[in-house]
PDB file of N, CA and C in Angstrom:
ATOM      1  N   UNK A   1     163.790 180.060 -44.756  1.00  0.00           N
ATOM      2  CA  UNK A   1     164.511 180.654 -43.654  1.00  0.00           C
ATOM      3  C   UNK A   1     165.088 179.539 -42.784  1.00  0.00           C
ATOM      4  N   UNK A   2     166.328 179.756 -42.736  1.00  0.00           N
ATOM      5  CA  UNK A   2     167.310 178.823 -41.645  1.00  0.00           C
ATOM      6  C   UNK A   2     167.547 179.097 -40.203  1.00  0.00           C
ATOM      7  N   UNK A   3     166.144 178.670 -39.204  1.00  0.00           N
ATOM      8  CA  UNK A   3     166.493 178.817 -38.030  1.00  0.00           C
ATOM      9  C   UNK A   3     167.022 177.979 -36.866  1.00  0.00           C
ATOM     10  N   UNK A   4     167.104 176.851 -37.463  1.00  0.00           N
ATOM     11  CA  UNK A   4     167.637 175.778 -36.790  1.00  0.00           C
ATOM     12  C   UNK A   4     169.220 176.164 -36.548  1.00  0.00           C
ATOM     13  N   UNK A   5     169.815 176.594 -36.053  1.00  0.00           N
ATOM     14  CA  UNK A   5     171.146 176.584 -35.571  1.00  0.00           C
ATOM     15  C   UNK A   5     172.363 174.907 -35.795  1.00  0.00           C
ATOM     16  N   UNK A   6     173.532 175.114 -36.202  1.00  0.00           N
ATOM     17  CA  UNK A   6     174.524 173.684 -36.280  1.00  0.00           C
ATOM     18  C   UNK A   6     173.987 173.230 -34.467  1.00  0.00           C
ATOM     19  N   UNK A   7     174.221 174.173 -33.222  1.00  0.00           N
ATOM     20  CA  UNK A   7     174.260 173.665 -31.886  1.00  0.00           C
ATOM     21  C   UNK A   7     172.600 173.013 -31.854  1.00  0.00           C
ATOM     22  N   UNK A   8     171.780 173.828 -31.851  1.00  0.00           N
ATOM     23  CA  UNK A   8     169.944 173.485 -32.433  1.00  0.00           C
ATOM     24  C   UNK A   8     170.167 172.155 -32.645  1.00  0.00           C
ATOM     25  N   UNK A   9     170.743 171.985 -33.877  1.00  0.00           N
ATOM     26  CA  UNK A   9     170.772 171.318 -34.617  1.00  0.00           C
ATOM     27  C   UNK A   9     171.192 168.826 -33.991  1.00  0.00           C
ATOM     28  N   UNK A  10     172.626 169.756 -33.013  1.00  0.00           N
ATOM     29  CA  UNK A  10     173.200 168.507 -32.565  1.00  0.00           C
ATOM     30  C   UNK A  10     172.308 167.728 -31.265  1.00  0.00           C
ATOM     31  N   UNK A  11     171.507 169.101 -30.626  1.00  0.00           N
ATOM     32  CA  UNK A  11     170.463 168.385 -29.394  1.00  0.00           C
ATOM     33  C   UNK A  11     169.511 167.492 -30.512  1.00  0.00           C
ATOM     34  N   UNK A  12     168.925 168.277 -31.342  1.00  0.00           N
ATOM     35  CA  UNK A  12     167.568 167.613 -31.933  1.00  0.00           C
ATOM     36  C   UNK A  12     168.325 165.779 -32.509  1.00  0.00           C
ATOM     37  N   UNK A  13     169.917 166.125 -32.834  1.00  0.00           N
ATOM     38  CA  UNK A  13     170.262 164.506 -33.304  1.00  0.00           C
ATOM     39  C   UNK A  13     170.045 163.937 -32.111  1.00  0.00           C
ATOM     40  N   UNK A  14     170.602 164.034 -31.005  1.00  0.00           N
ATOM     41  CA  UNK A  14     170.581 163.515 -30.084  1.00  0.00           C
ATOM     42  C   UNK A  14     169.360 162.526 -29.117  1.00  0.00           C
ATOM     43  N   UNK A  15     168.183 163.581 -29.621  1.00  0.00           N
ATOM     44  CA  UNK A  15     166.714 163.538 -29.625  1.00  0.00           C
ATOM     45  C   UNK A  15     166.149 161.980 -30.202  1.00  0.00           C
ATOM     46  N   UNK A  16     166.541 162.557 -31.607  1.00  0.00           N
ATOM     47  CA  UNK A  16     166.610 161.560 -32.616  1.00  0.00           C
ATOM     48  C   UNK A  16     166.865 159.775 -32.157  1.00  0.00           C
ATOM     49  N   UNK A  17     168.340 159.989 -32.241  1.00  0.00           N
ATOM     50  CA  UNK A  17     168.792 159.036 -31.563  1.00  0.00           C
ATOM     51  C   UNK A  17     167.990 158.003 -30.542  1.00  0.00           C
ATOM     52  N   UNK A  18     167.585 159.163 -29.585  1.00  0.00           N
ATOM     53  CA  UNK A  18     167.204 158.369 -28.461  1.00  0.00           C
ATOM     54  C   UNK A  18     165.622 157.859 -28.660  1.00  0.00           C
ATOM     55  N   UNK A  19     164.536 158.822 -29.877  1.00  0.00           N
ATOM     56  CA  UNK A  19     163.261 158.439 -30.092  1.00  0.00           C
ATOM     57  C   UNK A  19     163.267 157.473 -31.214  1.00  0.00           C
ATOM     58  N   UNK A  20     164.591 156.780 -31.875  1.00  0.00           N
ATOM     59  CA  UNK A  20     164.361 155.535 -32.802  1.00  0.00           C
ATOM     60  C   UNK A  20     164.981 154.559 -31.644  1.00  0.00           C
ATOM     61  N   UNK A  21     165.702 154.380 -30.705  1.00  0.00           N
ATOM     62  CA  UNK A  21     165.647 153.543 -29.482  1.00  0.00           C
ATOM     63  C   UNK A  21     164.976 153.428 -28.751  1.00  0.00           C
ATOM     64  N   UNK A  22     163.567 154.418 -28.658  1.00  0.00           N
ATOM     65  CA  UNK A  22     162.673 153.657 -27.718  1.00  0.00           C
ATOM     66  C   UNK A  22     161.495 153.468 -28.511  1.00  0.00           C
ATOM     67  N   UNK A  23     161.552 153.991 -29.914  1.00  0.00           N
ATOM     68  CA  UNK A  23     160.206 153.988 -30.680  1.00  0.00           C
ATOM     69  C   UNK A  23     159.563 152.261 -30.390  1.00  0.00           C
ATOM     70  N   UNK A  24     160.288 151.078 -30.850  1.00  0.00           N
ATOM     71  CA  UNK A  24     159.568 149.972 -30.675  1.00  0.00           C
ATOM     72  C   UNK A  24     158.779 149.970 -29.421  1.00  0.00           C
ATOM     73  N   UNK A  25     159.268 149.704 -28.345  1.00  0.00           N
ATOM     74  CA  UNK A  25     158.732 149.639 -26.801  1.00  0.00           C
ATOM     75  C   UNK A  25     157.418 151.104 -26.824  1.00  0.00           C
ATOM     76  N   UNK A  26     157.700 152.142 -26.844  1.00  0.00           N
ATOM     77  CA  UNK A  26     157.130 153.140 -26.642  1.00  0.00           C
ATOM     78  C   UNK A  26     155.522 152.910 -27.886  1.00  0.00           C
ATOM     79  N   UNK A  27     155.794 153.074 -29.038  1.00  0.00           N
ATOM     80  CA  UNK A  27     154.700 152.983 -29.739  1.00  0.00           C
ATOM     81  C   UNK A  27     154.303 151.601 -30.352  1.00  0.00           C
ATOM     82  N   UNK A  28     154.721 150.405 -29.852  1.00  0.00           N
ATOM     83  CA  UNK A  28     154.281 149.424 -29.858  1.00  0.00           C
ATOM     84  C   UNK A  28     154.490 148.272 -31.485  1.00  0.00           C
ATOM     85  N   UNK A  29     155.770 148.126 -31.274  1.00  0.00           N
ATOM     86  CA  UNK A  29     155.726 146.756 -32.432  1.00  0.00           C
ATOM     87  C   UNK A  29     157.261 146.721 -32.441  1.00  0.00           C
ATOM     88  N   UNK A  30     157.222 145.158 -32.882  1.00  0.00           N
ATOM     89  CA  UNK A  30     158.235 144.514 -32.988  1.00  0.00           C
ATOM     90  C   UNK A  30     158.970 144.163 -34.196  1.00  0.00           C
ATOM     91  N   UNK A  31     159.398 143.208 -34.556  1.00  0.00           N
ATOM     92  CA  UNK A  31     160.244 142.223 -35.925  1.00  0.00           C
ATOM     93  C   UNK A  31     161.206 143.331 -36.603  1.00  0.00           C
ATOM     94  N   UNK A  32     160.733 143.403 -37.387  1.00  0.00           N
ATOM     95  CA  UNK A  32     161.620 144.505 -38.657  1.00  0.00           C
ATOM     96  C   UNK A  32     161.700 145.538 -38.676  1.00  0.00           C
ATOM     97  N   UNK A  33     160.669 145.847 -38.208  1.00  0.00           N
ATOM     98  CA  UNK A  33     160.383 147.765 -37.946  1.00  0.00           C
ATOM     99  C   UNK A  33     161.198 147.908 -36.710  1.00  0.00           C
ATOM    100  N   UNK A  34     161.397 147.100 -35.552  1.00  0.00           N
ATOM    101  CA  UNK A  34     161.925 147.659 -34.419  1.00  0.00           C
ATOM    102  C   UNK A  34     163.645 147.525 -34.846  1.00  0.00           C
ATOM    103  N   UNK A  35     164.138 146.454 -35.334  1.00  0.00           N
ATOM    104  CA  UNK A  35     165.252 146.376 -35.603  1.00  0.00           C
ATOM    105  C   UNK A  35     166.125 147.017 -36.323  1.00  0.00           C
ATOM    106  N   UNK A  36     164.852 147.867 -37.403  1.00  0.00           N
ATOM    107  CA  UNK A  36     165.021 149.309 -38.004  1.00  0.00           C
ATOM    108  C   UNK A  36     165.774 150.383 -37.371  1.00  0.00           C
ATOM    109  N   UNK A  37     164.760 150.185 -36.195  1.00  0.00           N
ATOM    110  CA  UNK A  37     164.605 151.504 -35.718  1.00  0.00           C
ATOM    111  C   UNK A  37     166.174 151.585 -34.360  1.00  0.00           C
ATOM    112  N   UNK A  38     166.369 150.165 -34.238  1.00  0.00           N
ATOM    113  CA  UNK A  38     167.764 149.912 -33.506  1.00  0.00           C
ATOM    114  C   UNK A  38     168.805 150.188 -34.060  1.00  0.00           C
ATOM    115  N   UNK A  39     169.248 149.923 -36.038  1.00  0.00           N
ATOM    116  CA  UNK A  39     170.141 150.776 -36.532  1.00  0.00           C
ATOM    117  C   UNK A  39     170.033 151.866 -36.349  1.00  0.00           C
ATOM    118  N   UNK A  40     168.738 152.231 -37.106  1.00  0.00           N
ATOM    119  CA  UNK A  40     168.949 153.571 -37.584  1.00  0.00           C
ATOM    120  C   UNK A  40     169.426 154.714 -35.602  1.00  0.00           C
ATOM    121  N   UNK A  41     169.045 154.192 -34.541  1.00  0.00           N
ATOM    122  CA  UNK A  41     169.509 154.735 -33.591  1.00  0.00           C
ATOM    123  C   UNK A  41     171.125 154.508 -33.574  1.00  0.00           C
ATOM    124  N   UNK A  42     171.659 153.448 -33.884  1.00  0.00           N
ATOM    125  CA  UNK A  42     173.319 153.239 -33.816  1.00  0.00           C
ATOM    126  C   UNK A  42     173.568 154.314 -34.704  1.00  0.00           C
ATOM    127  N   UNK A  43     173.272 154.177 -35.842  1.00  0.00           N
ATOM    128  CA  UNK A  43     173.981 154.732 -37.251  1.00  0.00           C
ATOM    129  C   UNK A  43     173.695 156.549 -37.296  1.00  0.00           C
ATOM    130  N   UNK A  44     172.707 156.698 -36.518  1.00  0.00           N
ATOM    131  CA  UNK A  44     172.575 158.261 -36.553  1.00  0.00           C
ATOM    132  C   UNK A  44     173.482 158.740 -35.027  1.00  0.00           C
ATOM    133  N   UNK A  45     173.718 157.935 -34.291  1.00  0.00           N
ATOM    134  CA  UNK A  45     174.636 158.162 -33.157  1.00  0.00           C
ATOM    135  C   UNK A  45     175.772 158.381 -33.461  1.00  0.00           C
ATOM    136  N   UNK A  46     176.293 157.504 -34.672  1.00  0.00           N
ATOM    137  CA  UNK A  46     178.274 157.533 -35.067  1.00  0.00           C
ATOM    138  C   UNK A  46     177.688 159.089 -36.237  1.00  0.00           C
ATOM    139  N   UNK A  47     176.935 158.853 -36.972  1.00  0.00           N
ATOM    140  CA  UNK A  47     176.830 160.145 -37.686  1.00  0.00           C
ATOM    141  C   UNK A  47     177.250 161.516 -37.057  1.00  0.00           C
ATOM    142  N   UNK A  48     176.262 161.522 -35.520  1.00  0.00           N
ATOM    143  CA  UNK A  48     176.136 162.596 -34.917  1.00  0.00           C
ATOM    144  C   UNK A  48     177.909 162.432 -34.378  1.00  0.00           C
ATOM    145  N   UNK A  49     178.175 161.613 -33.973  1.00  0.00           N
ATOM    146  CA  UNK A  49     180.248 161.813 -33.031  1.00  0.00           C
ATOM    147  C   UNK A  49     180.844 162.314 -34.149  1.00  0.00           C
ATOM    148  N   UNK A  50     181.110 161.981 -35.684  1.00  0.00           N
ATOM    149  CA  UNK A  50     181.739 162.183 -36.365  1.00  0.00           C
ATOM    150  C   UNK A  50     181.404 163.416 -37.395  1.00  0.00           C
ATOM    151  N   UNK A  51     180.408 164.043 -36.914  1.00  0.00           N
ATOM    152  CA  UNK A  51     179.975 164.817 -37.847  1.00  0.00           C
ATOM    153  C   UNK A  51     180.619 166.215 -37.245  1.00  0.00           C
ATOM    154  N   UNK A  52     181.279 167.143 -38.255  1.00  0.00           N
ATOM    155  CA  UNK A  52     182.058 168.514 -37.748  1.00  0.00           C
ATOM    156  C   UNK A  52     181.069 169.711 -37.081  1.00  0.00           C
ATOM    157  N   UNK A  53     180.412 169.681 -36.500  1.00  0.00           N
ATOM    158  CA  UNK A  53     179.916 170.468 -35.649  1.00  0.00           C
ATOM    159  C   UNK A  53     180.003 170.152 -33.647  1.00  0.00           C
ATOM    160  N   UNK A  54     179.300 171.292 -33.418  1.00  0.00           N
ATOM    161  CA  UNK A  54     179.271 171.572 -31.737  1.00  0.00           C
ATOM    162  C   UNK A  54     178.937 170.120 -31.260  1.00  0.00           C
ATOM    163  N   UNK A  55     178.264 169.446 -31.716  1.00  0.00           N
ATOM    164  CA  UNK A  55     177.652 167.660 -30.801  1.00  0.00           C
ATOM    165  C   UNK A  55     178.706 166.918 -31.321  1.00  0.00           C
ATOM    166  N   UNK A  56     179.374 167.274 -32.391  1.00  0.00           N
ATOM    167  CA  UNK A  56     180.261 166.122 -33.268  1.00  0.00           C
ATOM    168  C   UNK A  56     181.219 165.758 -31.684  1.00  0.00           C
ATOM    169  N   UNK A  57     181.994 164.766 -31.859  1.00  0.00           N
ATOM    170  CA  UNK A  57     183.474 164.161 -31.253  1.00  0.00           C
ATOM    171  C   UNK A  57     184.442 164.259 -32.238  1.00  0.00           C
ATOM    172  N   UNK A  58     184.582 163.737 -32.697  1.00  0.00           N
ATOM    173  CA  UNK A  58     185.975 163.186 -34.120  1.00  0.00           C
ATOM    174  C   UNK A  58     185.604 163.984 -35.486  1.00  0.00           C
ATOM    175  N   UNK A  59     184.484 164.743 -35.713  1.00  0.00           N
ATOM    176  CA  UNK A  59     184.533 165.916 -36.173  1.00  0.00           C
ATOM    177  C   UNK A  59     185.349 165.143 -38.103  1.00  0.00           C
ATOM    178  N   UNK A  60     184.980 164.547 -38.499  1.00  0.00           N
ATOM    179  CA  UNK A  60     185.194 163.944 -39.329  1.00  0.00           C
ATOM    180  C   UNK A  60     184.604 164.325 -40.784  1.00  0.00           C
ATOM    181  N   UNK A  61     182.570 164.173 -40.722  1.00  0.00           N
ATOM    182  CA  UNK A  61     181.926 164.733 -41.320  1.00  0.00           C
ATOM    183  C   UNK A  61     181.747 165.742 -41.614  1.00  0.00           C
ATOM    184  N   UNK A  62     181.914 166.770 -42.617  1.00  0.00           N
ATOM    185  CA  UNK A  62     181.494 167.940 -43.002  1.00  0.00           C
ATOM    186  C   UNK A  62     179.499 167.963 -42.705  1.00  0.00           C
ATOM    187  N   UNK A  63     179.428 169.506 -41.964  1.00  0.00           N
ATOM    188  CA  UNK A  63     178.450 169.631 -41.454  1.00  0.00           C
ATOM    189  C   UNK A  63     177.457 169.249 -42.804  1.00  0.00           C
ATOM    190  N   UNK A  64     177.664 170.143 -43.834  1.00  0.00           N
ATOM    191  CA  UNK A  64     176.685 170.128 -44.920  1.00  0.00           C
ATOM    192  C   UNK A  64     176.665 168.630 -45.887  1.00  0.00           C
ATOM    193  N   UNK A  65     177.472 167.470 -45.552  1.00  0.00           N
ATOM    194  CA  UNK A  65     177.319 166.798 -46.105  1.00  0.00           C
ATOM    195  C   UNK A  65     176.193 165.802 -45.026  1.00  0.00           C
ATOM    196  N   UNK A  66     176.556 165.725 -43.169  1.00  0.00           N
ATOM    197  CA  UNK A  66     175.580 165.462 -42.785  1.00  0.00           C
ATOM    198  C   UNK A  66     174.042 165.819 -43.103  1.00  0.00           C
ATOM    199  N   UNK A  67     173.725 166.785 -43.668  1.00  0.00           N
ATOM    200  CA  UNK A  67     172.443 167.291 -44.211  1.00  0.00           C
ATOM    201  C   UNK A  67     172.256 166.325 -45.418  1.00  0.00           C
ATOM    202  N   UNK A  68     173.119 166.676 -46.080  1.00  0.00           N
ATOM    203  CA  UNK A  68     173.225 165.734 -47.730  1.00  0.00           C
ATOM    204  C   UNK A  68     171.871 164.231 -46.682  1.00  0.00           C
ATOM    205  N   UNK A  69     173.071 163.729 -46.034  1.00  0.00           N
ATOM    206  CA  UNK A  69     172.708 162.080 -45.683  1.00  0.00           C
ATOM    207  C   UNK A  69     171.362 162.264 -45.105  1.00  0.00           C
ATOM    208  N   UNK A  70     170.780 163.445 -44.408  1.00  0.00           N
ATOM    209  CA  UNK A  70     169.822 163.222 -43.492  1.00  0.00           C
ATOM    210  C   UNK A  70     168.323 163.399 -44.230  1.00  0.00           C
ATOM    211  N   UNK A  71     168.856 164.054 -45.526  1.00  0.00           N
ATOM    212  CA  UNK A  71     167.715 164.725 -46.425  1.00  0.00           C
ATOM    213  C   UNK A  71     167.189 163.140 -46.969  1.00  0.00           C
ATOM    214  N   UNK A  72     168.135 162.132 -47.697  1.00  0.00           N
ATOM    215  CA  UNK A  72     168.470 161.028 -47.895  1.00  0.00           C
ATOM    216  C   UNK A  72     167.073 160.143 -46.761  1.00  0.00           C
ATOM    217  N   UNK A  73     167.705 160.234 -46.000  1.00  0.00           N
ATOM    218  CA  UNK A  73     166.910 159.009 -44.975  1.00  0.00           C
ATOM    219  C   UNK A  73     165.651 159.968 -44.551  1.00  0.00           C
ATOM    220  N   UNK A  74     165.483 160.797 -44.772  1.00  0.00           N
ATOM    221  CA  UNK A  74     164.350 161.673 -44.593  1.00  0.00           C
ATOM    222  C   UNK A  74     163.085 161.030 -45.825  1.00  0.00           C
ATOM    223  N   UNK A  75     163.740 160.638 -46.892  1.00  0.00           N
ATOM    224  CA  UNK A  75     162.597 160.707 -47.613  1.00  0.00           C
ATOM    225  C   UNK A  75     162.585 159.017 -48.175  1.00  0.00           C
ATOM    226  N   UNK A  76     163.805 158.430 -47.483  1.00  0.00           N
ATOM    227  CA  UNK A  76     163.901 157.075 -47.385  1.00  0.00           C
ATOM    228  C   UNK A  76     162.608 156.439 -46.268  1.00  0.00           C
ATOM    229  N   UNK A  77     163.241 157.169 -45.327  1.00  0.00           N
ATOM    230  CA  UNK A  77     161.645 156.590 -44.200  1.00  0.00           C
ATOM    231  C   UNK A  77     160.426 156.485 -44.116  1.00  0.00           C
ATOM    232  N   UNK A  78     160.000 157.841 -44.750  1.00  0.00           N
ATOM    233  CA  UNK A  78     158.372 157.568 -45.390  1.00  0.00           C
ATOM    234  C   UNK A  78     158.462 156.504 -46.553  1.00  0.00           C
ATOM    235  N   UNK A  79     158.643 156.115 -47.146  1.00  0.00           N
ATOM    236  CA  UNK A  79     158.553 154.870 -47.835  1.00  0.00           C
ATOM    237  C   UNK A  79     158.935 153.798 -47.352  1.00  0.00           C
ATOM    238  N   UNK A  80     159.765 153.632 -46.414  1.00  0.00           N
ATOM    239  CA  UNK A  80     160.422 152.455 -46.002  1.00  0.00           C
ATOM    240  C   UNK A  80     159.524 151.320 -46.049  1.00  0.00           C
ATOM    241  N   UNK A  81     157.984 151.718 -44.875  1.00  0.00           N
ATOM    242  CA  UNK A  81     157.095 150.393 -44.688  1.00  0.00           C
ATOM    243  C   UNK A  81     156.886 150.163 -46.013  1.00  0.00           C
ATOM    244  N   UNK A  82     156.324 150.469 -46.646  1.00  0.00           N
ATOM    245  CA  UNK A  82     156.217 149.780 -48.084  1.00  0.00           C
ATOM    246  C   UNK A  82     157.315 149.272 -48.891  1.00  0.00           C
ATOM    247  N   UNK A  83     157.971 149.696 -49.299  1.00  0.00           N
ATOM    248  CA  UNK A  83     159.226 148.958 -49.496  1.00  0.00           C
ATOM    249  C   UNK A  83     159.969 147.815 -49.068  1.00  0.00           C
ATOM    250  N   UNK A  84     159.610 147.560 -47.809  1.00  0.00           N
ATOM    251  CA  UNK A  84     160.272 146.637 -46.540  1.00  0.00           C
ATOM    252  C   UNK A  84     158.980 145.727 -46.105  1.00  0.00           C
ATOM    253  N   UNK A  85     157.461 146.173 -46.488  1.00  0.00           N
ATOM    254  CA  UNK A  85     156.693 145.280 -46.489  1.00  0.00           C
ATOM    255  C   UNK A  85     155.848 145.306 -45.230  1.00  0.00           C
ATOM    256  N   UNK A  86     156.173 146.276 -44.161  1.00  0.00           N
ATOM    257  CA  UNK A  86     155.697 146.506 -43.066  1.00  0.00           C
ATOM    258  C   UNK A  86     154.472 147.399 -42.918  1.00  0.00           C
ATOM    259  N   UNK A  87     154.301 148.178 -44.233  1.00  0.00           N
ATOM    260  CA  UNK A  87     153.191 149.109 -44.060  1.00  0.00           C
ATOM    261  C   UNK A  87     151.955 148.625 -43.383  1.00  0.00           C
ATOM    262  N   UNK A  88     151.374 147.426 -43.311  1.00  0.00           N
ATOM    263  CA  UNK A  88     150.421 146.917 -42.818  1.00  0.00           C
ATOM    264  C   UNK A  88     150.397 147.315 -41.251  1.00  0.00           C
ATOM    265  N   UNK A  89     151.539 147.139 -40.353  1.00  0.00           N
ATOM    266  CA  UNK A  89     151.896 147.524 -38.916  1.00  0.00           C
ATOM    267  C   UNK A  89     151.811 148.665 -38.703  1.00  0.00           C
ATOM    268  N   UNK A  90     150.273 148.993 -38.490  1.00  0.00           N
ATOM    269  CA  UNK A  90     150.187 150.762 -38.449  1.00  0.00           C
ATOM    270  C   UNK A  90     150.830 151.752 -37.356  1.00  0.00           C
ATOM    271  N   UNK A  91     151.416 151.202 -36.548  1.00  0.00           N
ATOM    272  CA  UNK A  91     151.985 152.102 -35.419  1.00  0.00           C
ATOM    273  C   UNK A  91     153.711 151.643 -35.832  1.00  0.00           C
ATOM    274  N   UNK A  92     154.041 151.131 -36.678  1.00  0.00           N
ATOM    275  CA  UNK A  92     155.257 150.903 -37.342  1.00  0.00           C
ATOM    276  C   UNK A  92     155.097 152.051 -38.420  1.00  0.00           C
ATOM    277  N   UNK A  93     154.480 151.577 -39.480  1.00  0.00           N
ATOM    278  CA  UNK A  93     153.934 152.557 -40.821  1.00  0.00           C
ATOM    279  C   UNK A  93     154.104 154.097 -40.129  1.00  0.00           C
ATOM    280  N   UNK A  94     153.318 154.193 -39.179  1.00  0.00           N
ATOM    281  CA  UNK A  94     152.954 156.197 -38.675  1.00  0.00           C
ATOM    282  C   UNK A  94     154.390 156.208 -37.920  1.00  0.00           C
ATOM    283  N   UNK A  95     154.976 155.344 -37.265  1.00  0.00           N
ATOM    284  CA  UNK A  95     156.200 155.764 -36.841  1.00  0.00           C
ATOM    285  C   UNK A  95     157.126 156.707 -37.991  1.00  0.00           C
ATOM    286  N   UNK A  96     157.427 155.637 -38.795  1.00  0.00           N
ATOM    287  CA  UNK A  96     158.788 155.817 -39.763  1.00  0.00           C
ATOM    288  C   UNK A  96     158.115 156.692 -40.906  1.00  0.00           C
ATOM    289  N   UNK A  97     156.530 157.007 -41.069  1.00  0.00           N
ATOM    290  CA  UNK A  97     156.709 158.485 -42.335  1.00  0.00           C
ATOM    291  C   UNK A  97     156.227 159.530 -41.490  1.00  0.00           C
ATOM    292  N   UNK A  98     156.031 159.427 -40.056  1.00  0.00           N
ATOM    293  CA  UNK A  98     156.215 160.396 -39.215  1.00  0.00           C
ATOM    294  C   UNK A  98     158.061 161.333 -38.997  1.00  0.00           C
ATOM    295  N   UNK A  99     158.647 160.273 -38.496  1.00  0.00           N
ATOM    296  CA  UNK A  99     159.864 160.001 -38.533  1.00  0.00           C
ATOM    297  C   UNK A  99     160.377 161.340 -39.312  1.00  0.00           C
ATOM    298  N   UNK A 100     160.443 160.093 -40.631  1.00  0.00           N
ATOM    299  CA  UNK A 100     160.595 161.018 -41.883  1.00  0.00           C
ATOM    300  C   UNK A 100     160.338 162.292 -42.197  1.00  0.00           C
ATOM    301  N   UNK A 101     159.442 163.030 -41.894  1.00  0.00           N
ATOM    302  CA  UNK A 101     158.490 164.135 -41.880  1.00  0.00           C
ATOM    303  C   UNK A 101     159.191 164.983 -41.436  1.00  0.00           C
ATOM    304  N   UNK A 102     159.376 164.782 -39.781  1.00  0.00           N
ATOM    305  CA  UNK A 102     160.039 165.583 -39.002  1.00  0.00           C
ATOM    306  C   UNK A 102     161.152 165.701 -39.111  1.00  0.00           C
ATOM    307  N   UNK A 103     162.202 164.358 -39.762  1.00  0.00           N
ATOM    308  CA  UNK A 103     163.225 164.757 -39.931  1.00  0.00           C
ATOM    309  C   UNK A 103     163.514 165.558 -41.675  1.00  0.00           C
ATOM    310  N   UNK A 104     162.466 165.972 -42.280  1.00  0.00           N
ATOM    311  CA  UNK A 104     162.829 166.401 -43.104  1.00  0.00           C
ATOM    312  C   UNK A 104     162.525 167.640 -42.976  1.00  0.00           C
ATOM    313  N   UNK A 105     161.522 168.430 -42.232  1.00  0.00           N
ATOM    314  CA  UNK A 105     161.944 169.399 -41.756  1.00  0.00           C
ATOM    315  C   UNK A 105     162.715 170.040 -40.938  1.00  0.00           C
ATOM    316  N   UNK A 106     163.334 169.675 -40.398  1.00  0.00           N
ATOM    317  CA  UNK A 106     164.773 169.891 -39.453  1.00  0.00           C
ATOM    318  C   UNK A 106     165.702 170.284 -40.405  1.00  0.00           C
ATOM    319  N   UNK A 107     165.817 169.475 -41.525  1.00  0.00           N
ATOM    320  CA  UNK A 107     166.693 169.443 -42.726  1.00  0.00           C
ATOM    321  C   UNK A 107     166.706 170.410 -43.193  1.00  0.00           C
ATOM    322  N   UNK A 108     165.017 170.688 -43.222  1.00  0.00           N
ATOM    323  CA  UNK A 108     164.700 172.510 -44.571  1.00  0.00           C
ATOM    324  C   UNK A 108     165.269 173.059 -43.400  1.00  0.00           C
ATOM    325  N   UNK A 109     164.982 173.088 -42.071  1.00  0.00           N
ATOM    326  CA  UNK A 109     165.228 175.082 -41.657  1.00  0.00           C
ATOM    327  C   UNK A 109     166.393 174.809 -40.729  1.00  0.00           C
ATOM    328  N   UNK A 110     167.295 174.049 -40.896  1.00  0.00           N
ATOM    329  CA  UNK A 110     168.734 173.875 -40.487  1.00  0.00           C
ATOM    330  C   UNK A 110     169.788 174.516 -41.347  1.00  0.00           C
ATOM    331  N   UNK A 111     170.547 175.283 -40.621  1.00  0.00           N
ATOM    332  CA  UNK A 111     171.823 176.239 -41.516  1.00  0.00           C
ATOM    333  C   UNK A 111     172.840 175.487 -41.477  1.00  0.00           C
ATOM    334  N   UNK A 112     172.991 174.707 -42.467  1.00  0.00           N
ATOM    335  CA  UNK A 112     173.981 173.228 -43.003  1.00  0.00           C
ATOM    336  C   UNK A 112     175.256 174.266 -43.409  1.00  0.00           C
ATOM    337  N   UNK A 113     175.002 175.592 -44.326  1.00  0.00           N
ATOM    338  CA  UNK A 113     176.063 176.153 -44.392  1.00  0.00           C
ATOM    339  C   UNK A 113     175.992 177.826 -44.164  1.00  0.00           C
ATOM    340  N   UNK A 114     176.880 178.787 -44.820  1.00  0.00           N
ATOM    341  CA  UNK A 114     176.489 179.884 -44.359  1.00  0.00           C
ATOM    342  C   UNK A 114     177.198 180.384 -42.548  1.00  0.00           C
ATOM    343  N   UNK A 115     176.937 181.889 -42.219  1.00  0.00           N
ATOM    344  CA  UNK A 115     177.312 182.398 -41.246  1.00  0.00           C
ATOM    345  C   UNK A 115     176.895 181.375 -39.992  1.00  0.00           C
ATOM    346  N   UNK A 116     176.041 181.104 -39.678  1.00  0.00           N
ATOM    347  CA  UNK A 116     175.182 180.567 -38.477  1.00  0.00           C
ATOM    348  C   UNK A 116     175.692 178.547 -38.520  1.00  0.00           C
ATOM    349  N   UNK A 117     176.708 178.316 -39.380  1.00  0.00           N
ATOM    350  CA  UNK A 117     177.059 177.361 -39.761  1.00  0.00           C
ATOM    351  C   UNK A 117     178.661 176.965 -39.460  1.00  0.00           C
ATOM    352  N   UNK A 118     179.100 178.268 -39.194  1.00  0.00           N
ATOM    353  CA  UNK A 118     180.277 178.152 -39.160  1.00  0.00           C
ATOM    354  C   UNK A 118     180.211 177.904 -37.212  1.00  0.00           C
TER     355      UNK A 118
END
């Protein structure tokens, strides 16, 4: 069931955004994981302007392909520390497959297409 709404949908990026810009300071660590977490706040910010829904600006992105990308880094992030070598930094590690988690459920019960999409 798709209850996340496209409008739902553009606060929670927004959310987003702003909890991978304060994640370093807020839950504590630095080097790689924070600098992570400084793209991934840029890069989900131009996502969110250019993406064709209610939060979009330049409306560029097709809504359902933003899903495509988010499902993507959803299941990119829980692996990341290991992959990237950081898993050891446990308030790094629980950040980013926390992260992940949540943003992959947003993903399941978000109406990417369909009536509630338009």
């Amino acid at each position: 069931m798709k209850v996340i709404s496209p409008s739902a949908h553009g606060v929670l990026d927004y959310v987003t955004v702003v909890a991978f810009a304060l994640a370093p300071t807020v839950v504590g660590f630095s080097g790689l994981p924070a600098t992570i977490c400084y793209v991934l706040a840029a890069v989900h910010l131009v996502l969110t302007l250019v993406t064709a829904f209610g939060a979009g600006v330049a409306k560029l992105v097709p809504f359902h392909l933003h899903g495509r990308i988010e499902l993507v880094v959803s299941l990119v992030l829980i692996v990341l520390p290991w992959l990237l070598g950081f898993a050891g930094v446990l308030a790094a590690r629980w950040f980013f497959v926390g992260a992940g988690v949540v943003i992959f459920l947003v993903w399941l019960l978000t109406a990417y297409s369909g009536p509630r999409a338009a």
